[in-house]
N, C-alpha and C. Protein backbone atom coordinates (compact mmCIF):
# COMPACT_ATOMS: atom_id res chain seq x y z
N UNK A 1 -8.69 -0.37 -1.48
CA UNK A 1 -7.34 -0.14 -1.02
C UNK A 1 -7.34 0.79 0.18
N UNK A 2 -8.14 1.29 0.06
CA UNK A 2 -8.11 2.72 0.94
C UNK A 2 -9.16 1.86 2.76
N UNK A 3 -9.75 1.12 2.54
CA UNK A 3 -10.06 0.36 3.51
C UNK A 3 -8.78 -0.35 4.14
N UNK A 4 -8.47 -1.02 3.35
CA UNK A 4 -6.64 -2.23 3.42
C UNK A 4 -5.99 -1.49 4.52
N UNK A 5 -5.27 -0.08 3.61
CA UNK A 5 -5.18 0.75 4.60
C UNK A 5 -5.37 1.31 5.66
N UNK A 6 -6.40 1.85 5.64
CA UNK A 6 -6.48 1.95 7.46
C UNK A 6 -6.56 0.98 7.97
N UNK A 7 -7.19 -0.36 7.73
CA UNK A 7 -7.14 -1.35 8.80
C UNK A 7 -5.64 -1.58 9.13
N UNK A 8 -5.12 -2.00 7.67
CA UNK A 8 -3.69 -2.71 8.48
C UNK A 8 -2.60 -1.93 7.32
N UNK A 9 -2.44 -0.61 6.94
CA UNK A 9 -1.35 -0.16 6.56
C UNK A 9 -1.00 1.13 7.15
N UNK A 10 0.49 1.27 7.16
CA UNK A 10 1.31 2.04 8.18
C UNK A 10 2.44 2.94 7.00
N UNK A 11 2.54 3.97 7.78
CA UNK A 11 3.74 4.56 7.11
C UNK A 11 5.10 3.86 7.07
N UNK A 12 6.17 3.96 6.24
CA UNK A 12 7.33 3.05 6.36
C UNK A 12 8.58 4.20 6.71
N UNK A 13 9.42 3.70 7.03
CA UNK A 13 10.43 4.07 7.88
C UNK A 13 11.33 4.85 6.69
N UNK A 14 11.14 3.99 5.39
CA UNK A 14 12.26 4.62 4.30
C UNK A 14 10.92 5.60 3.40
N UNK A 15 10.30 5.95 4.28
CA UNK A 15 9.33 7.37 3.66
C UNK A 15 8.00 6.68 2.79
N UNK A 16 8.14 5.48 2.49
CA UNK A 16 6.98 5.05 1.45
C UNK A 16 6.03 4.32 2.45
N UNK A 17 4.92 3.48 1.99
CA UNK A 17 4.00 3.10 2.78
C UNK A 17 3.58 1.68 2.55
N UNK A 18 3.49 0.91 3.94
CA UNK A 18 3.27 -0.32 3.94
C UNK A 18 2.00 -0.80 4.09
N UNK A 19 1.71 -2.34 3.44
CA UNK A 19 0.33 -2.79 3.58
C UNK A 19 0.44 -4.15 4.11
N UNK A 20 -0.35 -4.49 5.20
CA UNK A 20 0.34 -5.68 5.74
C UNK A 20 -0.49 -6.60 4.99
N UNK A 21 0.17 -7.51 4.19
CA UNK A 21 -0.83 -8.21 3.42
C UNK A 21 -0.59 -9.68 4.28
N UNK A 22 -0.49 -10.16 5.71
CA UNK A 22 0.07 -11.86 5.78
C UNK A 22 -1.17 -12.66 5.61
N UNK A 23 -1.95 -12.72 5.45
CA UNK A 23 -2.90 -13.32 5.33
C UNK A 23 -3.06 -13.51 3.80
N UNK A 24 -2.07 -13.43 3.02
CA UNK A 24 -2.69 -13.79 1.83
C UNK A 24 -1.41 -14.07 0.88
N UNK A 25 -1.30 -15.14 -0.11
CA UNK A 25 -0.11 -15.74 -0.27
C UNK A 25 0.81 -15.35 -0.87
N UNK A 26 2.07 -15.58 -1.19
CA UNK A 26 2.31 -14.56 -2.13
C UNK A 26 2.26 -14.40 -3.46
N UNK A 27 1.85 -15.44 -4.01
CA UNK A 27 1.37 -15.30 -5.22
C UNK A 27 -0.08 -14.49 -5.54
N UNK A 28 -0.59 -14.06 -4.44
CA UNK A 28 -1.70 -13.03 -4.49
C UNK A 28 -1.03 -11.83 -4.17
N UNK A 29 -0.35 -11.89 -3.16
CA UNK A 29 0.14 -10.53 -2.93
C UNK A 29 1.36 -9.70 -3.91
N UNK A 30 2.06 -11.12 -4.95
CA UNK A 30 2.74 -10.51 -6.13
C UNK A 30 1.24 -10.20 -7.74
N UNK A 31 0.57 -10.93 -7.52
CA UNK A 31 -1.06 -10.19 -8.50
C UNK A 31 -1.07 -9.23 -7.98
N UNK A 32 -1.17 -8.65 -6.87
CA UNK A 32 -1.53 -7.16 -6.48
C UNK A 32 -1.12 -6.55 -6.55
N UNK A 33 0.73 -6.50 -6.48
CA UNK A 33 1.95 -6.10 -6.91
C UNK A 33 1.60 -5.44 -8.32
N UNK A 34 1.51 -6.54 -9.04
CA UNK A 34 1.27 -6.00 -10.66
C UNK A 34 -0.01 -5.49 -11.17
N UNK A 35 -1.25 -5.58 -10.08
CA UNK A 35 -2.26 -4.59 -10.34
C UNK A 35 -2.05 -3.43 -10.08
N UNK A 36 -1.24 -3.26 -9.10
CA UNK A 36 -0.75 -1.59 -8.56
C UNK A 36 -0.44 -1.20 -9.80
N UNK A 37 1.13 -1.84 -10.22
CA UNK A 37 1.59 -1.21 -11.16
C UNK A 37 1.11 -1.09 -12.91
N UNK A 38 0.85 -1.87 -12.74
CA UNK A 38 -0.21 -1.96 -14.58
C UNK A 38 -1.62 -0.93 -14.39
N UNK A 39 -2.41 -0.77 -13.13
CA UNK A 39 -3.78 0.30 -13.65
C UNK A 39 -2.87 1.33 -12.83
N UNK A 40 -2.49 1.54 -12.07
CA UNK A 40 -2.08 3.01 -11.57
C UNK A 40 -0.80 3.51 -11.66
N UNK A 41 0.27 2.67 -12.21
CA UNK A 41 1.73 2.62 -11.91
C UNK A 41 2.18 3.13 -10.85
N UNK A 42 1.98 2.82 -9.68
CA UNK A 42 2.43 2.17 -8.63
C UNK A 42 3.51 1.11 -8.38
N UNK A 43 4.89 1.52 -8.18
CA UNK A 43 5.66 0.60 -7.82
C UNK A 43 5.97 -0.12 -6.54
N UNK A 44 5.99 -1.07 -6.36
CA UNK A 44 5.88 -1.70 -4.85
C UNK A 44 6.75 -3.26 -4.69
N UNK A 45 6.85 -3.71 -3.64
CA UNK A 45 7.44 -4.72 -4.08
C UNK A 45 7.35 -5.63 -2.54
N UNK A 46 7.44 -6.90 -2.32
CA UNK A 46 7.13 -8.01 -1.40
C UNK A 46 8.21 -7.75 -0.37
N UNK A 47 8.08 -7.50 0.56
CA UNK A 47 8.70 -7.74 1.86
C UNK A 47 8.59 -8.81 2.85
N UNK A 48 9.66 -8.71 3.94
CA UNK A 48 9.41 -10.44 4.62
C UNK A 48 7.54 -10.28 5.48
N UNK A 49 7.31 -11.40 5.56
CA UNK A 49 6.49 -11.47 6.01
C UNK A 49 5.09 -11.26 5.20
N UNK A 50 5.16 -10.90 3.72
CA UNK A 50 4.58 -11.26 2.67
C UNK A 50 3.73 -9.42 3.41
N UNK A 51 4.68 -8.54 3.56
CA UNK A 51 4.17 -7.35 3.29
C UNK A 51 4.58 -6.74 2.16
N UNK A 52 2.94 -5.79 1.74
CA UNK A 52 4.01 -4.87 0.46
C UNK A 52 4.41 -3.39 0.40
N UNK A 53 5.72 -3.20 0.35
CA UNK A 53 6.14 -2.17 -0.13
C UNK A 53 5.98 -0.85 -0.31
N UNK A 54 4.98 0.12 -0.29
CA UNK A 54 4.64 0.87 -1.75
C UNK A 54 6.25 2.01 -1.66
N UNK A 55 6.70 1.80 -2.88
CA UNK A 55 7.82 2.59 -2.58
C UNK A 55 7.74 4.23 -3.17
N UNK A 56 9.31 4.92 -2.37
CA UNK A 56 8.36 6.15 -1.83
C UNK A 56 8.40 6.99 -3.09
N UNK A 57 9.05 6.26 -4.63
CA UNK A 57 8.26 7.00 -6.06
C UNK A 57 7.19 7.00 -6.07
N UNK A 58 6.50 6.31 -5.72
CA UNK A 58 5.13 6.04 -5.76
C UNK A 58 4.04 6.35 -5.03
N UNK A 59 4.48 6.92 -3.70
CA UNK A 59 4.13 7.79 -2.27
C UNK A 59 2.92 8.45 -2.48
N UNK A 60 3.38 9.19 -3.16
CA UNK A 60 2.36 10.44 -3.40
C UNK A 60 1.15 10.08 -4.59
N UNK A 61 1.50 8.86 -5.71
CA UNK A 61 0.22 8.62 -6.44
C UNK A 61 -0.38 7.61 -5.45
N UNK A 62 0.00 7.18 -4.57
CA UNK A 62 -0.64 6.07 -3.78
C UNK A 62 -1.81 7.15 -2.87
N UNK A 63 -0.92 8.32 -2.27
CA UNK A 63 -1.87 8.88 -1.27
C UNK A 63 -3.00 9.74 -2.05
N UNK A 64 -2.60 9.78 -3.54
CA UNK A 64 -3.79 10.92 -4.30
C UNK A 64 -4.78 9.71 -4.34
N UNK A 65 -4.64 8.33 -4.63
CA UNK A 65 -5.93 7.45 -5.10
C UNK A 65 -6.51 6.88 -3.41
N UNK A 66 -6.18 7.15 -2.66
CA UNK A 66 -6.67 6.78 -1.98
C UNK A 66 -7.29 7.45 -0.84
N UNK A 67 -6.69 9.07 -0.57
CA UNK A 67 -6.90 10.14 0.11
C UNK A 67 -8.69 10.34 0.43
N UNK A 68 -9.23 10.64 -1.00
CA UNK A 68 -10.58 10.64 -1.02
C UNK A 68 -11.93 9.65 -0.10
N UNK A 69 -10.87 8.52 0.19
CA UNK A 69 -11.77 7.69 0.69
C UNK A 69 -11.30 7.43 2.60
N UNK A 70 -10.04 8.28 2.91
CA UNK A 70 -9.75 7.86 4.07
C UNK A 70 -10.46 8.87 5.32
N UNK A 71 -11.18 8.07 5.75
CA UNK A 71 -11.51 8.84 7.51
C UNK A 71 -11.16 9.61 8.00
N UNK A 72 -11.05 10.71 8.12
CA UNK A 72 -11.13 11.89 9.12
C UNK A 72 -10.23 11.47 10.27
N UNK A 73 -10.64 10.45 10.51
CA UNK A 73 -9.97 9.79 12.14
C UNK A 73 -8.63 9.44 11.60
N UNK A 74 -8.45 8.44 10.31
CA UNK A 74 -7.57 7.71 9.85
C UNK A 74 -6.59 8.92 8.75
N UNK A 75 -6.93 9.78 8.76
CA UNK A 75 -5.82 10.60 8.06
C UNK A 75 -3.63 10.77 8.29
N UNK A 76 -4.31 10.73 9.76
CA UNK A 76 -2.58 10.84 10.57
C UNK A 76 -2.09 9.65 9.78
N UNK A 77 -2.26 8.54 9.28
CA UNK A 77 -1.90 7.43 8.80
C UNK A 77 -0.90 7.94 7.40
N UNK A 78 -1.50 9.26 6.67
CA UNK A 78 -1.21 9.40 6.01
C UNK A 78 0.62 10.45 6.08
């Protein structure tokens, strides 16, 4: 996840954080949906363009599981 991220996820405008998932359908990108939320409870949800969500309840457990693994370079992301 923490790769996903820096390549192609961005902070979101309503404070939570986006992952550009278009490359992948949405019936994968709603599985991932419910992997977020079933191992980490992570709430998130499908946006146009088959991006997801992470909404901003979820902000801060998103940036604790993934913090550890982000780049030095790629931090501002956060």
């Amino acid at each position: 996840m923490a790769i996903h991220y820096m390549d192609d996820g961005s902070k979101s405008k309503n404070s939570g954080y986006i992952l550009s998932t278009c490359g992948f359908s949405v019936e994968e990108c709603n599985d991932f949906i419910l992997f977020l939320l079933n191992k980490y409870n992570i709430e998130s949800s499908l946006q146009y363009n088959n991006k997801i969500y992470i909404k901003n309840n979820s902000k801060e457990t998103f940036k604790n599981l993934i913090y550890p693994y982000i780049c030095e370079s790629m931090k501002y992301k956060l």
